[in-house]
Protein backbone atom coordinates (compact mmCIF):
# COMPACT_ATOMS: atom_id res chain seq x y z
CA UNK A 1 5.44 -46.58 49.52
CA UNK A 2 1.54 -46.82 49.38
CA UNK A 3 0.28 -44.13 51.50
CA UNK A 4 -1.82 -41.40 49.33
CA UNK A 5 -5.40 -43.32 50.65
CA UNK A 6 -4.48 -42.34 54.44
CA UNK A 7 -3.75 -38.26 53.22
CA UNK A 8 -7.66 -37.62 53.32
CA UNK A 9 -7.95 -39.21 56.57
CA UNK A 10 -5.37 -36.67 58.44
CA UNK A 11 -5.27 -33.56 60.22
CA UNK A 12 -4.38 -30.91 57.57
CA UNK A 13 -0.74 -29.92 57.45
CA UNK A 14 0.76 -33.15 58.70
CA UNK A 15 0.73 -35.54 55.71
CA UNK A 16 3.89 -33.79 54.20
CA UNK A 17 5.55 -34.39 57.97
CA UNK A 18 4.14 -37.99 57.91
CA UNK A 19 5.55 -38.85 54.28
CA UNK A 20 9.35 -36.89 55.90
CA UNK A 21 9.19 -40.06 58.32
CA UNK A 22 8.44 -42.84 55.96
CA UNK A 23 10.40 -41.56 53.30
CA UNK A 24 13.67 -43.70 54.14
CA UNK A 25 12.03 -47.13 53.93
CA UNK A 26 10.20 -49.51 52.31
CA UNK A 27 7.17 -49.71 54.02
CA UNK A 28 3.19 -49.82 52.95
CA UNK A 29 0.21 -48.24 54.89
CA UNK A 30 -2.50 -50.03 54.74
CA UNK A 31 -6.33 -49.07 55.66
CA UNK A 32 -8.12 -52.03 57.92
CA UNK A 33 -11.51 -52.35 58.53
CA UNK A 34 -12.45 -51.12 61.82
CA UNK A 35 -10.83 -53.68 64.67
CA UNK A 36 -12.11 -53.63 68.56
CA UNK A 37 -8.38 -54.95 70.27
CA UNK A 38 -6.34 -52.22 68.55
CA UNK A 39 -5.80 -49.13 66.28
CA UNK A 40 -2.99 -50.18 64.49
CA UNK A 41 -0.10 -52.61 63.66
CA UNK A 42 3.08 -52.99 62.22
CA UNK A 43 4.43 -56.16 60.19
CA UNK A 44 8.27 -55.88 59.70
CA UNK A 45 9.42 -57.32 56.12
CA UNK A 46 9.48 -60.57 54.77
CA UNK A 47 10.94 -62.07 52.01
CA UNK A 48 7.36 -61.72 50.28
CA UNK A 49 6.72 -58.17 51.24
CA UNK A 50 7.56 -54.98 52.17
CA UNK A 51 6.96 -54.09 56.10
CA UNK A 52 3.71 -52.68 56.57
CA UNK A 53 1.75 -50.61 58.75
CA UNK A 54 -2.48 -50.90 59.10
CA UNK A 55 -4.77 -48.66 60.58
CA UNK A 56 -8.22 -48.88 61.24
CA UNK A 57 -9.99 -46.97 58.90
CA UNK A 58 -13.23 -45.82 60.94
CA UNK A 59 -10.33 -43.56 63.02
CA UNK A 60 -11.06 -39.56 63.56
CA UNK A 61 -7.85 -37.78 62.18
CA UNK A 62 -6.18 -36.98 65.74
CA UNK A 63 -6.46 -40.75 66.62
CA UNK A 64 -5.19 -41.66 63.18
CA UNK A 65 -2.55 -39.39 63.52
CA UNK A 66 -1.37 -40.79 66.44
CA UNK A 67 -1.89 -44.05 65.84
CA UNK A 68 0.05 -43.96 63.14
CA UNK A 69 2.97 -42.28 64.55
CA UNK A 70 2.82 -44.74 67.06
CA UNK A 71 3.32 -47.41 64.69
CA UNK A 72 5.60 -45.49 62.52
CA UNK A 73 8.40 -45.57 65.59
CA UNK A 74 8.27 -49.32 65.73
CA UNK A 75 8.88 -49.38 61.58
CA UNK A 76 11.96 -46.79 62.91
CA UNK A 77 12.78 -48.72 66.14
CA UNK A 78 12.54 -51.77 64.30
CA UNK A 79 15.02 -50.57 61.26
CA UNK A 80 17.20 -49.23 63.86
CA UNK A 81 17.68 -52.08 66.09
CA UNK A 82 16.43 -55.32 64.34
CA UNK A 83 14.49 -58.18 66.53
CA UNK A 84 16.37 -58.05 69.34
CA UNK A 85 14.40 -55.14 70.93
CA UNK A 86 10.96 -55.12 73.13
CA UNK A 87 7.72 -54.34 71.03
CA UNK A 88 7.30 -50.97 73.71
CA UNK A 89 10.64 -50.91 74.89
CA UNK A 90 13.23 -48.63 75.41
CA UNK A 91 14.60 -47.86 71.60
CA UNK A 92 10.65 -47.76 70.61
CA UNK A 93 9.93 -45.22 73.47
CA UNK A 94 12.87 -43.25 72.47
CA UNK A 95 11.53 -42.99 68.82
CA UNK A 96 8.44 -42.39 69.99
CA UNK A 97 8.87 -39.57 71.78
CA UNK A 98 11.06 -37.77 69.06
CA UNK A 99 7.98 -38.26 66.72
CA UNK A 100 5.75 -36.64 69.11
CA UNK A 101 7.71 -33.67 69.73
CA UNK A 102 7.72 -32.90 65.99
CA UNK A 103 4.42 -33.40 66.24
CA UNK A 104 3.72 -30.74 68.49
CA UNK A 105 5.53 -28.54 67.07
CA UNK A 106 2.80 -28.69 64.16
CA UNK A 107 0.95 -25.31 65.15
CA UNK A 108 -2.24 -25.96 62.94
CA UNK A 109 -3.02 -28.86 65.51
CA UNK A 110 -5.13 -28.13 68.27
CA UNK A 111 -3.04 -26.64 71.33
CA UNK A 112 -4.64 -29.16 73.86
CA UNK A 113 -3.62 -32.22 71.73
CA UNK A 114 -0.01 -30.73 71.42
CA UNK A 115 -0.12 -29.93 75.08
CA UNK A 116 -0.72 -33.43 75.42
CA UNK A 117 1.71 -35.11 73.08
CA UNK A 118 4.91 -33.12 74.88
CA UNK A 119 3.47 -34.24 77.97
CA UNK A 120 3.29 -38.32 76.85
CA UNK A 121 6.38 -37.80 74.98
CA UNK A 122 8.28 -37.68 78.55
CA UNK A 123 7.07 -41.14 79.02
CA UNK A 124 5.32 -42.70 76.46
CA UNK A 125 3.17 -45.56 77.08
CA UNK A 126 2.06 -48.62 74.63
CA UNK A 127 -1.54 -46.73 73.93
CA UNK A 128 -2.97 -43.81 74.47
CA UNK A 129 -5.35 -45.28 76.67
CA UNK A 130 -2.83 -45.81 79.41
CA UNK A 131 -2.66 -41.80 79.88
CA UNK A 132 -5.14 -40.15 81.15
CA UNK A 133 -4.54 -36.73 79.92
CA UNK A 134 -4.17 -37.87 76.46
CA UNK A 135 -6.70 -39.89 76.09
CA UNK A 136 -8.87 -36.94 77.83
CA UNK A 137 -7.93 -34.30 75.52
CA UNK A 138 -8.78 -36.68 72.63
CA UNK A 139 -12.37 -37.39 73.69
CA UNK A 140 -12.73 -33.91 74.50
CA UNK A 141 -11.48 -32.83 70.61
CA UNK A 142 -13.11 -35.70 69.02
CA UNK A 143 -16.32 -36.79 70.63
CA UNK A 144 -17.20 -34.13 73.36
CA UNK A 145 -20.72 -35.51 73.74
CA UNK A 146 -19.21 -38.48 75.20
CA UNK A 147 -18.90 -39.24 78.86
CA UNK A 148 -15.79 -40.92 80.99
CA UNK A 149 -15.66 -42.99 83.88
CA UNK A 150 -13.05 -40.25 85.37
CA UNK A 151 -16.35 -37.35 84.97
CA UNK A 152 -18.09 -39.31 87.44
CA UNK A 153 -17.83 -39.16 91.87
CA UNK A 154 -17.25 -42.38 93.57
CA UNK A 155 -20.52 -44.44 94.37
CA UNK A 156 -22.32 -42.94 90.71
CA UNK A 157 -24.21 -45.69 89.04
CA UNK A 158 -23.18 -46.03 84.85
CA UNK A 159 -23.73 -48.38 82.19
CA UNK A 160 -20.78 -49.90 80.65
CA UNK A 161 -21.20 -52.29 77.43
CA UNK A 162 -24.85 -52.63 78.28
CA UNK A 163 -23.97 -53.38 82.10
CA UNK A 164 -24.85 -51.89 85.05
CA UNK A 165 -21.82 -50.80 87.73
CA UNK A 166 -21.27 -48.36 90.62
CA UNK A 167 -17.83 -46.72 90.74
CA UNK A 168 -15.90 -47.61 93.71
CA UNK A 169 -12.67 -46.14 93.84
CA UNK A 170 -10.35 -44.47 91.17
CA UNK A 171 -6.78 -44.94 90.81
CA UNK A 172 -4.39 -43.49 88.16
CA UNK A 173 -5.66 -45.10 84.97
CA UNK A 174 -8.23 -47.28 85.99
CA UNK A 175 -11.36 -47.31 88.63
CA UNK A 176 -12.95 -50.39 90.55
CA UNK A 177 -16.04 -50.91 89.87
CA UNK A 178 -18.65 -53.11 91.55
CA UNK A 179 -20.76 -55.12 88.15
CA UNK A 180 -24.09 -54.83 90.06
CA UNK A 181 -25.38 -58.28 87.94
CA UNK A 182 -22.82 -60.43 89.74
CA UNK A 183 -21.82 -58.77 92.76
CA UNK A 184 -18.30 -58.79 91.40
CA UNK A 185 -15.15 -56.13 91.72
CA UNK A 186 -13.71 -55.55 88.39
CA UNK A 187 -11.38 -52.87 87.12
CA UNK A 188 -12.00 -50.26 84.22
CA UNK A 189 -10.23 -47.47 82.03
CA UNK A 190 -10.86 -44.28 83.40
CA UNK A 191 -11.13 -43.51 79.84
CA UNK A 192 -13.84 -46.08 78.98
CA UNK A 193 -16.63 -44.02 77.43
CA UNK A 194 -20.07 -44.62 79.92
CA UNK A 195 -23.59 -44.46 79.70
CA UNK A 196 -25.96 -42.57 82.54
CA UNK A 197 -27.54 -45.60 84.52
């Protein structure tokens, strides 16, 4: 199992619970550059290799943390059950949530973030990004300088990826926005992180 080059990159005192997970399999852990469409992946084995699990390296250690328990219950899920199950399906949910609650269990992590994990544990999603609380307590522990779209009132103006919008209306994970450039209703994370227009 290659997996010493991710212990730096963790929140202390939860390597040793991390390594307890893996120790079972056959799997690597890989470091990936830094990807924009996800966090992480798993790669079951092949005749050629081991499975394997990446994460982007450019993570902050809650996020990695997380993302790689995330991935971690599809290497379980997926030595559990074989092919037959959904990616974010029942058995991975299941493993899922076990992981978290041993995670917050972990008392050197931050009580928010363990707050949190119980709390998505009940019903985990396929990212983070999907619940708000989560994702809320991370930005708040990892980049508190940052502002969401859920900080602002309906009808504030914001930048998003360099474009102007209003904020219309919010719902439970995502807002409608109007793009100001073309007139045009879109919907957005609640999460996304905004700029002051």
């Amino acid at each position: 199992m290659a997996f010493a080059s991710v212990e730096s990159l963790l929140p202390e005192h939860t390597y040793d619970m991390v390594t307890t997970w893996l120790s079972p399999y056959a799997c690597a852990i890989k470091l990936s550059r830094p990807r924009s469409t996800k966090f992480g992946d798993f790669r079951p084995a092949s005749r050629a290799r081991p499975a394997t699990i990446t994460v982007n390296s450019d993570l902050p250690p809650l996020r990695m943390l997380l993302t790689l328990t995330h991935e971690i219950a599809h290497l379980v899920a997926w030595e559990s059950h074989g092919r037959r199950i959904r990616p974010h399906g029942a058995e991975w949910k299941s493993c899922f949530a076990e992981l978290l609650d041993q995670l917050a269990a972990v008392n050197t992590l931050p009580s928010p973030f363990r707050s949190a994990l119980r709390k998505h544990a009940l019903h985990p999603r396929s990212t983070a990004s999907l619940d708000p609380n989560l994702s809320g307590v991370l930005r708040e522990l990892e980049r508190p300088e940052e502002q969401s779209l859920a900080a602002l009132s309906i009808g504030d103006s914001f930048r998003f990826r360099g474009r102007p919008y209003r904020k219309l209306a919010s719902h439970r994970t995502r807002c409608t926005c109007l793009d100001i450039d073309r007139n045009l209703k879109v919907r957005i994370s609640m999460m996304a992180p905004i700029d002051s227009a």
